[in-house]
Each structure stands twice: as structure tokens, then as C-alpha cells.
PDB file of N, CA and C in Angstrom:
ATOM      1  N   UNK A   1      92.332  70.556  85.201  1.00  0.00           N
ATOM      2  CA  UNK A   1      90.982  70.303  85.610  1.00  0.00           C
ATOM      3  C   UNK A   1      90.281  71.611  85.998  1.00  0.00           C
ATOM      4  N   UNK A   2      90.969  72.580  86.597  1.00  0.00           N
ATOM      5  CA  UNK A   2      90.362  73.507  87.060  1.00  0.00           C
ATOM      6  C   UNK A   2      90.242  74.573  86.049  1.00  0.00           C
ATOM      7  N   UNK A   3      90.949  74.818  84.835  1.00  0.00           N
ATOM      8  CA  UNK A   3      91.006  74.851  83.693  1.00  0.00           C
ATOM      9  C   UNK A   3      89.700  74.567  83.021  1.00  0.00           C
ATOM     10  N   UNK A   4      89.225  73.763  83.428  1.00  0.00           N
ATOM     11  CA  UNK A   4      88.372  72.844  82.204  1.00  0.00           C
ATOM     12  C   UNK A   4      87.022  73.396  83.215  1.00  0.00           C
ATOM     13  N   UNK A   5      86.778  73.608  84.071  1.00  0.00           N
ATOM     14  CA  UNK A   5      85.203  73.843  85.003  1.00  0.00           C
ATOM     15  C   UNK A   5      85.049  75.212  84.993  1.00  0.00           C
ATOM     16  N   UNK A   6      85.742  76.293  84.397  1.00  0.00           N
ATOM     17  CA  UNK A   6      85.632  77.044  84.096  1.00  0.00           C
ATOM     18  C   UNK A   6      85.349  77.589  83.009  1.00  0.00           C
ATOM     19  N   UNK A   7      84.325  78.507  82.531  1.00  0.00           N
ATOM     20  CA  UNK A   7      83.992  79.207  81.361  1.00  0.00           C
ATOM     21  C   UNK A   7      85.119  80.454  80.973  1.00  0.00           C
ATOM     22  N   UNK A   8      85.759  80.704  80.026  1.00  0.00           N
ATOM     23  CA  UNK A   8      86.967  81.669  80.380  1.00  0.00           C
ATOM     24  C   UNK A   8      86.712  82.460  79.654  1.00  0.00           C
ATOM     25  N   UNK A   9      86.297  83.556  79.431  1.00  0.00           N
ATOM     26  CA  UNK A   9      86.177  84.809  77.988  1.00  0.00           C
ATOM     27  C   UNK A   9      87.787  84.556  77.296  1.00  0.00           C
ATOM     28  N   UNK A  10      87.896  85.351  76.682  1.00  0.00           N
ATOM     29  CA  UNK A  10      88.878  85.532  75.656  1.00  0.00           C
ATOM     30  C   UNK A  10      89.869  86.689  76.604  1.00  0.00           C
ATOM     31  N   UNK A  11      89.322  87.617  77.269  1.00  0.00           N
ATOM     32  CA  UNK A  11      89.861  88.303  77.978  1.00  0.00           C
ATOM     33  C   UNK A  11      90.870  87.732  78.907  1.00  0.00           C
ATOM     34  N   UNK A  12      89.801  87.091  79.877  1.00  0.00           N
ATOM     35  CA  UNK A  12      90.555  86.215  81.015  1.00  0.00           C
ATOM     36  C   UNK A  12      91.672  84.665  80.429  1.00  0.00           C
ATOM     37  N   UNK A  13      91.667  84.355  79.367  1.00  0.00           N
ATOM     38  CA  UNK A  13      92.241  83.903  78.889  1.00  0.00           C
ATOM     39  C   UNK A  13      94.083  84.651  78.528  1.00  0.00           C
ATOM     40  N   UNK A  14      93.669  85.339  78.130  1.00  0.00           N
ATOM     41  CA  UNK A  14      94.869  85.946  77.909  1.00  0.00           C
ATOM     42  C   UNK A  14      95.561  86.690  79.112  1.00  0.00           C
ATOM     43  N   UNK A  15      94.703  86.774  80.154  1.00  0.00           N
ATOM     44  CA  UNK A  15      95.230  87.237  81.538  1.00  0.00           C
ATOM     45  C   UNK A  15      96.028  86.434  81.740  1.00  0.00           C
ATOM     46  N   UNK A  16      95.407  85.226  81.859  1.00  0.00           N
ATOM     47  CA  UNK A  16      96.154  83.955  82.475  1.00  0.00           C
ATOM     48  C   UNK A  16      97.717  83.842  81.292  1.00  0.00           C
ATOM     49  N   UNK A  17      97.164  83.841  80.145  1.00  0.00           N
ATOM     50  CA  UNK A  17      98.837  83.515  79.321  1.00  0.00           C
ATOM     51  C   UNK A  17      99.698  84.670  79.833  1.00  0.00           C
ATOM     52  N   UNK A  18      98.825  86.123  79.575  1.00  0.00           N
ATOM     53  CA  UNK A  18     100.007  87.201  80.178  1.00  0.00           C
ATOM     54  C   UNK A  18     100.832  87.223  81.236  1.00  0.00           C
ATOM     55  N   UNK A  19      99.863  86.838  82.124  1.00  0.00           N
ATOM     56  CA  UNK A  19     100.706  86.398  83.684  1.00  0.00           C
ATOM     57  C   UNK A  19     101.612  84.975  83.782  1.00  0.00           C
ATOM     58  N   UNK A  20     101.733  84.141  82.691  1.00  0.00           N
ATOM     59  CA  UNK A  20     101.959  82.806  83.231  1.00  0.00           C
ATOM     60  C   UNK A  20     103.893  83.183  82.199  1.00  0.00           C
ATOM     61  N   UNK A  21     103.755  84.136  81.285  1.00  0.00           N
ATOM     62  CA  UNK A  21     104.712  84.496  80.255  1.00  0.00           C
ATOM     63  C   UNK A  21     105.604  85.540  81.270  1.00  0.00           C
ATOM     64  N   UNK A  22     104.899  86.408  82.083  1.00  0.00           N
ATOM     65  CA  UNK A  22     105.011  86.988  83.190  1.00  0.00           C
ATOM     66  C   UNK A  22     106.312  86.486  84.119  1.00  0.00           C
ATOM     67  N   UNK A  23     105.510  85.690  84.686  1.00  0.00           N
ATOM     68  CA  UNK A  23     105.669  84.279  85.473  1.00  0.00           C
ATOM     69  C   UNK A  23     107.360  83.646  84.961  1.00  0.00           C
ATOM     70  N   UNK A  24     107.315  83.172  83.778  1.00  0.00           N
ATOM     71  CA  UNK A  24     108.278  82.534  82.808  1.00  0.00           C
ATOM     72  C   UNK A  24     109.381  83.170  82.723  1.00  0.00           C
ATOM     73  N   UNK A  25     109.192  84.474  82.682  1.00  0.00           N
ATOM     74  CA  UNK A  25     110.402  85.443  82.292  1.00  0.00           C
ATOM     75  C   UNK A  25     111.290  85.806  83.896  1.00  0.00           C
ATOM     76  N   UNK A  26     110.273  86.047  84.657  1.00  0.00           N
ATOM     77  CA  UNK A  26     110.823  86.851  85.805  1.00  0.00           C
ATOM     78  C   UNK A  26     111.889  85.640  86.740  1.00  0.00           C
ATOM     79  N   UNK A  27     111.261  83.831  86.572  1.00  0.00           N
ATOM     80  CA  UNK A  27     111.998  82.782  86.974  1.00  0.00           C
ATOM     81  C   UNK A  27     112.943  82.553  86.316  1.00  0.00           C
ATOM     82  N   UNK A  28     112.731  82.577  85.237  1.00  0.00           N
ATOM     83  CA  UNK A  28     114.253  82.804  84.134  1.00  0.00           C
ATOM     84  C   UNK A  28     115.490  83.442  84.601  1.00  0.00           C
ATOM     85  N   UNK A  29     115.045  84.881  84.458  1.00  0.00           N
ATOM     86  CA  UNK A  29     116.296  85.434  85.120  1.00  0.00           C
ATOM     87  C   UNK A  29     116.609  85.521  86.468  1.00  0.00           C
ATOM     88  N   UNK A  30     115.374  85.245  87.639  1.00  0.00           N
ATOM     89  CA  UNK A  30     116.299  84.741  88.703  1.00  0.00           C
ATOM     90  C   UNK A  30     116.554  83.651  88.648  1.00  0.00           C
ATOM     91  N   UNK A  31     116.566  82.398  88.218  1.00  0.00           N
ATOM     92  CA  UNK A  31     117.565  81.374  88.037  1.00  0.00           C
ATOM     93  C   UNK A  31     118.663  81.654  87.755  1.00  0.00           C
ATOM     94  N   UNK A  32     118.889  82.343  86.520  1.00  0.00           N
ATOM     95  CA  UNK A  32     119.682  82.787  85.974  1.00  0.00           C
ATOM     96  C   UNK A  32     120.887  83.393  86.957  1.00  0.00           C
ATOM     97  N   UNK A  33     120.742  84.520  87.575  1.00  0.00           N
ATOM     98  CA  UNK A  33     121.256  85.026  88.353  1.00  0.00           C
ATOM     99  C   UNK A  33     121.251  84.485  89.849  1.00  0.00           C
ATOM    100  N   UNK A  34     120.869  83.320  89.996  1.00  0.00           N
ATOM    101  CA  UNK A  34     121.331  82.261  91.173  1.00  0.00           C
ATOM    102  C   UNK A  34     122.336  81.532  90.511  1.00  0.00           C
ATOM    103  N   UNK A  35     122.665  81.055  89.281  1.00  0.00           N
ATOM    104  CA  UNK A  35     123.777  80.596  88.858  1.00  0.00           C
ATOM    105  C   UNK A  35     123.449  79.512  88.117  1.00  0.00           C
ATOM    106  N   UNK A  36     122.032  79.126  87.427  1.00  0.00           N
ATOM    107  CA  UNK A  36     121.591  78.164  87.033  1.00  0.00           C
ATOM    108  C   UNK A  36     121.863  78.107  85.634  1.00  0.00           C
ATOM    109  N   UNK A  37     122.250  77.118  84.666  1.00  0.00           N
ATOM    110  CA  UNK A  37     122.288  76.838  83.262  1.00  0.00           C
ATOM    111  C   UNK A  37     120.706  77.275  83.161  1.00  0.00           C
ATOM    112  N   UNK A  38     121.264  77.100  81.231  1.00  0.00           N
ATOM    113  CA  UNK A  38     120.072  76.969  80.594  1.00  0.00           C
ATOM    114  C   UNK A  38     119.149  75.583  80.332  1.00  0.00           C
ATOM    115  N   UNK A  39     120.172  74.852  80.437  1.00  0.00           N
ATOM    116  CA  UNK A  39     119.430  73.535  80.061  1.00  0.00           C
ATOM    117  C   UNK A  39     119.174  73.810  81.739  1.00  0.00           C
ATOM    118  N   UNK A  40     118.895  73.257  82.631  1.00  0.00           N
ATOM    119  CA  UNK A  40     118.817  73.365  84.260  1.00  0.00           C
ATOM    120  C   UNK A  40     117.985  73.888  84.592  1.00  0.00           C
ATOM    121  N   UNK A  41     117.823  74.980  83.702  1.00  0.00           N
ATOM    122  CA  UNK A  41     115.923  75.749  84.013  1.00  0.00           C
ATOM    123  C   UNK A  41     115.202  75.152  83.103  1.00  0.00           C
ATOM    124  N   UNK A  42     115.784  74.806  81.840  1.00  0.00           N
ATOM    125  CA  UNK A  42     114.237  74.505  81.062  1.00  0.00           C
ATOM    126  C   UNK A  42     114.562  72.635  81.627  1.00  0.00           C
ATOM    127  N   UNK A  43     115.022  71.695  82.412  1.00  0.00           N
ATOM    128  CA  UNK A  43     114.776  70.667  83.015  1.00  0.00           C
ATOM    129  C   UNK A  43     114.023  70.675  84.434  1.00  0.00           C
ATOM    130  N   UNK A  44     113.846  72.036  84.851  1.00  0.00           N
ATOM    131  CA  UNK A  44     113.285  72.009  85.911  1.00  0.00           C
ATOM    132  C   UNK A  44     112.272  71.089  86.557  1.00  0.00           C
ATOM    133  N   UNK A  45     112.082  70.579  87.985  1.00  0.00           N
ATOM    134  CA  UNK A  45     111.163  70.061  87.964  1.00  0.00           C
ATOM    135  C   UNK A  45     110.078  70.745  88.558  1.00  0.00           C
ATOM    136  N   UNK A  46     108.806  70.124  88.657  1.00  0.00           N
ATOM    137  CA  UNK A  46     107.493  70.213  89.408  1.00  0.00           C
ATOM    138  C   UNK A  46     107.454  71.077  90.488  1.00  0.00           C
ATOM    139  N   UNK A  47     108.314  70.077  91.450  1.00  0.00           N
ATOM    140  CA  UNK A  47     108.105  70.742  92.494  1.00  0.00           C
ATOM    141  C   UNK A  47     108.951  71.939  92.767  1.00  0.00           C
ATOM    142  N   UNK A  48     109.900  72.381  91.836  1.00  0.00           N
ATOM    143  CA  UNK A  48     110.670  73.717  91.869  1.00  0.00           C
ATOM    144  C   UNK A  48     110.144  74.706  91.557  1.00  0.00           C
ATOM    145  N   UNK A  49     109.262  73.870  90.217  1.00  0.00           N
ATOM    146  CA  UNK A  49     108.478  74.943  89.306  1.00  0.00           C
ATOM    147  C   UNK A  49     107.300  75.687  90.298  1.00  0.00           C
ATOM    148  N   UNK A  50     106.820  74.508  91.207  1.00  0.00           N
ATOM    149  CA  UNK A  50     105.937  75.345  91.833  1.00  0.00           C
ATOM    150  C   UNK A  50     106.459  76.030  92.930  1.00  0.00           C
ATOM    151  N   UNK A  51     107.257  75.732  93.800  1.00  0.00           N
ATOM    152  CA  UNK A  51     107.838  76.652  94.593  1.00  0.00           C
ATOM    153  C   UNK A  51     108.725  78.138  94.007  1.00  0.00           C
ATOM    154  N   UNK A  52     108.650  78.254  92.584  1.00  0.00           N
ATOM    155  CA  UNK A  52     108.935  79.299  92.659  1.00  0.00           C
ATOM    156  C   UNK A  52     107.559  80.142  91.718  1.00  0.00           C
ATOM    157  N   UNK A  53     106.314  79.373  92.143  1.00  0.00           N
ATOM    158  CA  UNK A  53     105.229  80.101  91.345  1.00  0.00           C
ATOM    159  C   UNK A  53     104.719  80.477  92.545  1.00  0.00           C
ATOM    160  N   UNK A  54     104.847  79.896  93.869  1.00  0.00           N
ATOM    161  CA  UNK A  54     104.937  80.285  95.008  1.00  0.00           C
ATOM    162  C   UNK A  54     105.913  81.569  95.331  1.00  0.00           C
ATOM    163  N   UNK A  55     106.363  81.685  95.177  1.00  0.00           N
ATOM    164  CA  UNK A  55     107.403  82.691  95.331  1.00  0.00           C
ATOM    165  C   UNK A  55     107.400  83.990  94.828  1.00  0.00           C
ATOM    166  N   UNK A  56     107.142  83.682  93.148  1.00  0.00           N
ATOM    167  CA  UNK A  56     106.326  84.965  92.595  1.00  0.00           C
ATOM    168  C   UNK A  56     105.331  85.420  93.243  1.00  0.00           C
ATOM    169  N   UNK A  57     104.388  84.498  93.854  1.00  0.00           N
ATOM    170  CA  UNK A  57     103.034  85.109  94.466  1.00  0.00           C
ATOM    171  C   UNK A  57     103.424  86.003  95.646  1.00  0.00           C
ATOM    172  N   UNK A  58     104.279  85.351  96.375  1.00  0.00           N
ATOM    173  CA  UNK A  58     104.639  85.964  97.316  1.00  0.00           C
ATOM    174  C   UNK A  58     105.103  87.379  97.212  1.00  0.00           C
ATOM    175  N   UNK A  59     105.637  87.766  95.567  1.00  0.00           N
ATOM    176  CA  UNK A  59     106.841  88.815  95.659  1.00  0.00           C
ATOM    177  C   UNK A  59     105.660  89.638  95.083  1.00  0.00           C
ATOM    178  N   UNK A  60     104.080  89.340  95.077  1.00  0.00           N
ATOM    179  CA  UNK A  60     103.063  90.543  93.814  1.00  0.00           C
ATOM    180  C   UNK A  60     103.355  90.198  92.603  1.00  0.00           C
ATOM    181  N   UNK A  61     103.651  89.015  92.278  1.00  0.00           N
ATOM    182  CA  UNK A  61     103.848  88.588  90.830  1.00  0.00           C
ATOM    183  C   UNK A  61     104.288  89.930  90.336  1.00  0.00           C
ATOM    184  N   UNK A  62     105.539  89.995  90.116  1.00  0.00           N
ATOM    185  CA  UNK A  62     106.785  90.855  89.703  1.00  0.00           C
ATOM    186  C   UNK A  62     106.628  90.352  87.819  1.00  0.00           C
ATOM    187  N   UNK A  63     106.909  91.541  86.987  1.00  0.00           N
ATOM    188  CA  UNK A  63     107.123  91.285  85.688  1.00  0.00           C
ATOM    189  C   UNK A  63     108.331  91.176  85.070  1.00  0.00           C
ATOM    190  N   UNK A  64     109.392  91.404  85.919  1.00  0.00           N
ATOM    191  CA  UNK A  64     110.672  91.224  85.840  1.00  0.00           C
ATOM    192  C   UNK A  64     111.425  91.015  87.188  1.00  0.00           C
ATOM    193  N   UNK A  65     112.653  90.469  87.327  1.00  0.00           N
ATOM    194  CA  UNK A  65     113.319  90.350  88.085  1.00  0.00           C
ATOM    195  C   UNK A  65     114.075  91.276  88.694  1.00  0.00           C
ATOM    196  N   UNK A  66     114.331  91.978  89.575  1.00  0.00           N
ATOM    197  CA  UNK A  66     114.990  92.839  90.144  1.00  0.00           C
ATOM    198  C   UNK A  66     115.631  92.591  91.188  1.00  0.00           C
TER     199      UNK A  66
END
């Protein structure tokens, strides 16, 4: 929805995919390295997913895991 009330250039568009691919990669491998399967991250749920989009925010949205 909030998506949709917005006018987005082409620019800011791709901000958002860059950061969200960003985002994707850096939870990956810390799952990963908490001890999580593969199937186990890509079943993730909602509310994990967002607590760790929370989490990125918290860390300066990191582009990799360290």
C-alpha cells in the first residue's frame, strides 16, 4: 500500500530493489552462520523476516555480513 501512494522515479526504484537484495544477502548469511538450513531460511516467516529487517536497520543496513 505504501508502495502504491507513492510516485517512485526509476532511480528510487532501484534504491529500494538494491537495498532490499542488500537486505537478502546479508540475512542469508547470518542465518547461515547461526546454523540455519537452506530450506529454513527460504521458509522463513513474517514475523522473523521482519525482525531481522529490524535488525539490519539497526546494524546501518550492512551489505554483507560480518
Amino acid at each position: 500500500m505504501w508502495l502504491a501512494s507513492h510516485r517512485l522515479t526509476s532511480r528510487s526504484t532501484s534504491q529500494i530493489i538494491g537495498r532490499y537484495v542488500g537486505f537478502q544477502e546479508w540475512n542469508y548469511e547470518r542465518l547461515l552462520a547461526d546454523g540455519w538450513s537452506e530450506v529454513d531460511i527460504r521458509e522463513l516467516g513474517t514475523p522473523e523476516l521482519l525482525e531481522a529487517m529490524r535488525a539490519w536497520r539497526r546494524a546501518n543496513r550492512p551489505m554483507t555480513f560480518s
